[in-house]
Protein backbone atom coordinates (compact mmCIF):
# COMPACT_ATOMS: atom_id res chain seq x y z
CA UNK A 1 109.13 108.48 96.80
CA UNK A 2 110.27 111.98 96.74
CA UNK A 3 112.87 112.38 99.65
CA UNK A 4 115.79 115.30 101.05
CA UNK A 5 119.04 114.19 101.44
CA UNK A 6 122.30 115.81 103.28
CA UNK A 7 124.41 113.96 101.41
CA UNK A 8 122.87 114.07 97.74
CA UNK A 9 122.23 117.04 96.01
CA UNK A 10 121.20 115.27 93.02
CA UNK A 11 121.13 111.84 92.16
CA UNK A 12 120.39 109.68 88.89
CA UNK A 13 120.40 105.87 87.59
CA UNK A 14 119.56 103.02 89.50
CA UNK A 15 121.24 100.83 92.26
CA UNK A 16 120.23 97.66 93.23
CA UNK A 17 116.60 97.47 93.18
CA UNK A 18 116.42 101.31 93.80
CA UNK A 19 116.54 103.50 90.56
CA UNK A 20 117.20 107.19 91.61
CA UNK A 21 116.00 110.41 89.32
CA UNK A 22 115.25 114.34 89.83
CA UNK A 23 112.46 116.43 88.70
CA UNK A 24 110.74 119.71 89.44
CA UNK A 25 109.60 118.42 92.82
CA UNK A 26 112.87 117.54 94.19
CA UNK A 27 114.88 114.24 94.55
CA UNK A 28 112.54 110.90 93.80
CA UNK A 29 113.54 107.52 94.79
CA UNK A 30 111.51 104.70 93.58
CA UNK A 31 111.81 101.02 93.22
CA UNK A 32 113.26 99.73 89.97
CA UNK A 33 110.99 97.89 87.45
CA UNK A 34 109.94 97.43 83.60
CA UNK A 35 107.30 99.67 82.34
CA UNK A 36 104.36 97.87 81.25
CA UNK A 37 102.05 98.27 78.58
CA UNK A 38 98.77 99.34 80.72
CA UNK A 39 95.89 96.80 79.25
CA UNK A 40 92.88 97.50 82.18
CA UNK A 41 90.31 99.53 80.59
CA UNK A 42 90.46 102.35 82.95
CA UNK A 43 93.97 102.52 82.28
CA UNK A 44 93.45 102.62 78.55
CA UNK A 45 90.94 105.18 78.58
CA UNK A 46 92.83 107.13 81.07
CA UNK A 47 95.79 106.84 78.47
CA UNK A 48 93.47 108.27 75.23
CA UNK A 49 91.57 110.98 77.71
CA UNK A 50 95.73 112.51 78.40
CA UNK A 51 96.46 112.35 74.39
CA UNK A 52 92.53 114.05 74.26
CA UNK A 53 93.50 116.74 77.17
CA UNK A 54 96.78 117.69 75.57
CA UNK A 55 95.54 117.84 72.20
CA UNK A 56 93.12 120.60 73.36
CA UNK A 57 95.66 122.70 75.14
CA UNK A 58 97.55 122.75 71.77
CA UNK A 59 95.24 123.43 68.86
CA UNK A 60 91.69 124.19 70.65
CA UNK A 61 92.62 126.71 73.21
CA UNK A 62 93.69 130.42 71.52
CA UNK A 63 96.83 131.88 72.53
CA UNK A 64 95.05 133.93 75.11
CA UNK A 65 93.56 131.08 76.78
CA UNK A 66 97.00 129.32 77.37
CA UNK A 67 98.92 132.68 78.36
CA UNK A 68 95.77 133.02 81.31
CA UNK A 69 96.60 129.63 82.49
CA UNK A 70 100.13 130.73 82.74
CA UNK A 71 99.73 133.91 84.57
CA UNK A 72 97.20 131.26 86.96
CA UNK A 73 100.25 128.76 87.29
CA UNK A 74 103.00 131.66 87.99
CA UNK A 75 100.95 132.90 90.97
CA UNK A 76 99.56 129.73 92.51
CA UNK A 77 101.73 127.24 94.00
CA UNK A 78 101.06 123.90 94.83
CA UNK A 79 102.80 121.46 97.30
CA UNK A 80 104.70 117.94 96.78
CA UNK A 81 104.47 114.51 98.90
CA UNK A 82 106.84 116.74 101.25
CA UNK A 83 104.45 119.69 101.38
CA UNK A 84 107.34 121.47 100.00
CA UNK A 85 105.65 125.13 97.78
CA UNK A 86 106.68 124.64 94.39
CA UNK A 87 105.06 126.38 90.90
CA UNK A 88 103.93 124.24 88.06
CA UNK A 89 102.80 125.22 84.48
CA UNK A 90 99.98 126.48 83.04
CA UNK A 91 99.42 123.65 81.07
CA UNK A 92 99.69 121.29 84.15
CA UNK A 93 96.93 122.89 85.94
CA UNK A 94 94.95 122.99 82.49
CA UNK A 95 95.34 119.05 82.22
CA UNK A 96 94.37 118.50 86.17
CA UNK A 97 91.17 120.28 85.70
CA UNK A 98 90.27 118.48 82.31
CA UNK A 99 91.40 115.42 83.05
CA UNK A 100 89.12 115.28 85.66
CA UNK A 101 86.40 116.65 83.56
CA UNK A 102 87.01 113.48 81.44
CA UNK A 103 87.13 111.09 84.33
CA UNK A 104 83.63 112.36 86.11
CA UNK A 105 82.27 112.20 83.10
CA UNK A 106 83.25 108.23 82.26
CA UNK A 107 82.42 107.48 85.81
CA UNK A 108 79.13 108.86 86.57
CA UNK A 109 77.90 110.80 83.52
CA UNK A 110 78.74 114.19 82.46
CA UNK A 111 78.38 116.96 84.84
CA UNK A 112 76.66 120.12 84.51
CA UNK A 113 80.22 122.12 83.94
CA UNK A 114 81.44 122.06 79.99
CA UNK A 115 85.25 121.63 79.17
CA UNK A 116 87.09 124.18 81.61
CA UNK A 117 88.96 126.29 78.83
CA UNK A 118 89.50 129.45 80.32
CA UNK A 119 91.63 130.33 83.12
CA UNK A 120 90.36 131.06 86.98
CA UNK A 121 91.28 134.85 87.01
CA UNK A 122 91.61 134.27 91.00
CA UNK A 123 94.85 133.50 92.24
CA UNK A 124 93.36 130.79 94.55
CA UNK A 125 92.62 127.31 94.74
CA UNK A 126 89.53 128.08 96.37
CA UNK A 127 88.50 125.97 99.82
CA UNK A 128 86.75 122.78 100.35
CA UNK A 129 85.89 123.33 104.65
CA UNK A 130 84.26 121.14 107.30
CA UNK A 131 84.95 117.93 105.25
CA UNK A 132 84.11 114.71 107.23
CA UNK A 133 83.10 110.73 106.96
CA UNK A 134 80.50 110.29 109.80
CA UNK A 135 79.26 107.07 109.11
CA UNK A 136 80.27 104.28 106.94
CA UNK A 137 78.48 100.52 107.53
CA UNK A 138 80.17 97.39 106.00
CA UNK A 139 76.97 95.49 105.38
CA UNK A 140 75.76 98.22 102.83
CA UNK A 141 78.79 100.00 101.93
CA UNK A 142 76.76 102.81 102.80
CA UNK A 143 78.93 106.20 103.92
CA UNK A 144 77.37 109.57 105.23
CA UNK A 145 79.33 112.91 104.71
CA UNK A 146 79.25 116.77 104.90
CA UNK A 147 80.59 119.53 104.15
CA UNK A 148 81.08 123.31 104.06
CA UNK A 149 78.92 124.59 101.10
CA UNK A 150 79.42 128.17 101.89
CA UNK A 151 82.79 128.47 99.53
CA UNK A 152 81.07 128.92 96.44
CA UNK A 153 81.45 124.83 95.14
CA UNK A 154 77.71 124.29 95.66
CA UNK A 155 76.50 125.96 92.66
CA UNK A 156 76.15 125.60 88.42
CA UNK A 157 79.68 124.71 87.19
CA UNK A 158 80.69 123.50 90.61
CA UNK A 159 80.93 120.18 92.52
CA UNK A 160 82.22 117.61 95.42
CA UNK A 161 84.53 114.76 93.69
CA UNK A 162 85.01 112.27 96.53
CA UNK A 163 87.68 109.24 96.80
CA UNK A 164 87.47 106.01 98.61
CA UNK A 165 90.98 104.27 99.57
CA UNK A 166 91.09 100.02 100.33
CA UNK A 167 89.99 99.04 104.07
CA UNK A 168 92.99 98.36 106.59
CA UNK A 169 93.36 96.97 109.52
CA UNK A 170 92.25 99.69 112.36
CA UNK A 171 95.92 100.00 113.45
CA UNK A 172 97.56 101.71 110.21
CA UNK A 173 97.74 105.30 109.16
CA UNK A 174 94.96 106.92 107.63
CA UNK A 175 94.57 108.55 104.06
CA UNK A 176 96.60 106.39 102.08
CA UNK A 177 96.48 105.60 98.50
CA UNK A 178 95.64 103.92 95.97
CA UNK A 179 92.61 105.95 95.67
CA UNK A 180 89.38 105.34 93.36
CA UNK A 181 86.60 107.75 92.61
CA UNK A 182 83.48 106.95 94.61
CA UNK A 183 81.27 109.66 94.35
CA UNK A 184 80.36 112.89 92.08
CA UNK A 185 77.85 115.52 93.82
CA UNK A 186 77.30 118.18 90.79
CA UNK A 187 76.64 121.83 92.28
CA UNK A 188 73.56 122.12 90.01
CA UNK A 189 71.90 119.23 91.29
CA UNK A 190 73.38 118.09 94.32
CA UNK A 191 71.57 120.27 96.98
CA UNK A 192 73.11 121.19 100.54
CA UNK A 193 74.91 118.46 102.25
CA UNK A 194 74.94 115.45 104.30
CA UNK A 195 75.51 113.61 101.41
CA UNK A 196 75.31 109.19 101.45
CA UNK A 197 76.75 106.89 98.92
CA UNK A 198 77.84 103.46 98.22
CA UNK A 199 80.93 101.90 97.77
CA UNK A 200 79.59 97.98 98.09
CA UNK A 201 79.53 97.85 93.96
CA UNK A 202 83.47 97.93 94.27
CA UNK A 203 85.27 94.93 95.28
CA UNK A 204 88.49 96.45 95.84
CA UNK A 205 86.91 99.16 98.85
CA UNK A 206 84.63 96.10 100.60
CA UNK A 207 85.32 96.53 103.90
CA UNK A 208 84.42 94.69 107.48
CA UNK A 209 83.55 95.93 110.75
CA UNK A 210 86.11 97.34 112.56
CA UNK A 211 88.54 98.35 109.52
CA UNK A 212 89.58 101.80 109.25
CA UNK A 213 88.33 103.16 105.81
CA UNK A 214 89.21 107.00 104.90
CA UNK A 215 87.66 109.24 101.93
CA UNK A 216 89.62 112.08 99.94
CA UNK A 217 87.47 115.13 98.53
CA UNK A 218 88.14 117.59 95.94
CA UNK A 219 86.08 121.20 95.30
CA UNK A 220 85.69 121.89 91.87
CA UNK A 221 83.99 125.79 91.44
CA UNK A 222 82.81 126.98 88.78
CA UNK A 223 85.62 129.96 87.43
CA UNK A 224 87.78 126.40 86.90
CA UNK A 225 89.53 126.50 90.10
CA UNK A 226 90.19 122.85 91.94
CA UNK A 227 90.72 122.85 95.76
CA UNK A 228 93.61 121.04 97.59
CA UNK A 229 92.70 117.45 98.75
CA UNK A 230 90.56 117.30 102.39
CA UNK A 231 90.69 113.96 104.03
CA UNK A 232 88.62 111.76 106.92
CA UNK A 233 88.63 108.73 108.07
CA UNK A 234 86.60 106.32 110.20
CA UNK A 235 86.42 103.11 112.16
CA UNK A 236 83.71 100.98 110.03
CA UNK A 237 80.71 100.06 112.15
């Protein structure tokens, strides 16, 4: 948990059951515990696709290519868990966009994009609009959504990456992790939204009626550029 403190300007080591560290985002706080050797097989190929990702931005993309993602990085900021503006590296938002290259493409096939070398030459992220669940059924697992197509995602190179969080109980906040992917609509073969899916082949996101179930979506366009996170939730019918 990344946190602000009045008292603390920075803070390191562990108390307790509370281990305390600092990093580019600010202060974190988490709870203290051994790291584990990850064995599930997402986990594992999540673990070779990083080694994969940062292999490329070392020895396959030129020096040109990784001095563009720089000049992307130094004039596009992102926000933390605080929604505090802070800059990251070029080689950060490299690894975002191919590590999710690798992950749509071990989920639901590869997509119509190829590896996302080169730099946006925008100094955007580029907007994902009008995002909303309108109907999700517990029986099915079926879910109905739209979207604003008119930002340029909806096209060759382009796409909607959508998440689906665990069913609570109707009272708690929406939008919370964990997260899993649930749905890939590729810009060359998608066509316009409403979009439906199902989420009944995962056990984890089975939900009842009545349970409040939310969805997280992603833009990805074309020129390489990923969108910031839109969210919506729903009472499940």
């Amino acid at each position: 948990m990344i946190f602000k403190s009045q008292n603390l300007t920075q803070a390191s080591g562990s108390v307790g059951g509370l281990s305390y560290t600092h990093g580019k985002t600010g202060m974190i706080m988490r709870a203290r515990s051994k790291p584990i050797v990850p064995s599930a097989n997402r986990a594992t190929a999540a673990a070779a696709e990083f080694a994969q990702a940062m292999a490329r931005w070392r020895t396959t993309l030129t020096p040109a290519q990784r001095d563009r993602w720089q000049l992307y990085a130094r004039n596009v900021a992102t926000a933390n868990s605080l929604g505090d503006e802070r800059y990251v590296r070029g080689s950060n938002w490299f690894l975002a966009r191919q590590l999710l290259f690798f992950a749509i493409t071990r989920t639901f096939g590869p997509p119509s994009h190829t590896f996302p070398n080169n730099a946006p030459t925008r100094f955007d992220r580029g907007v994902l609009a009008g995002f909303q669940l309108t109907f999700a059924e517990s029986e099915t697992g079926l879910m109905d959504i739209t979207a604003d197509a008119s930002t340029g995602w909806l096209t060759s190179g382009g796409g909607l990456l959508v998440y689906v969080n665990r069913p609570a109980n109707a009272s708690r906040a929406p939008n919370q992790p964990p997260w899993r992917m649930a749905a890939w609509f590729d810009g060359d073969t998608a066509g316009a939204p409403p979009y439906s899916f199902s989420t009944l082949d995962f056990a984890d996101t089975r939900s009842t009626a009545g349970q409040l179930i939310s969805l997280k979506a992603i833009a990805l366009f074309p020129d390489h550029r990923t969108s910031s996170a839109a969210y919506s939730s729903i009472i499940v019918g």
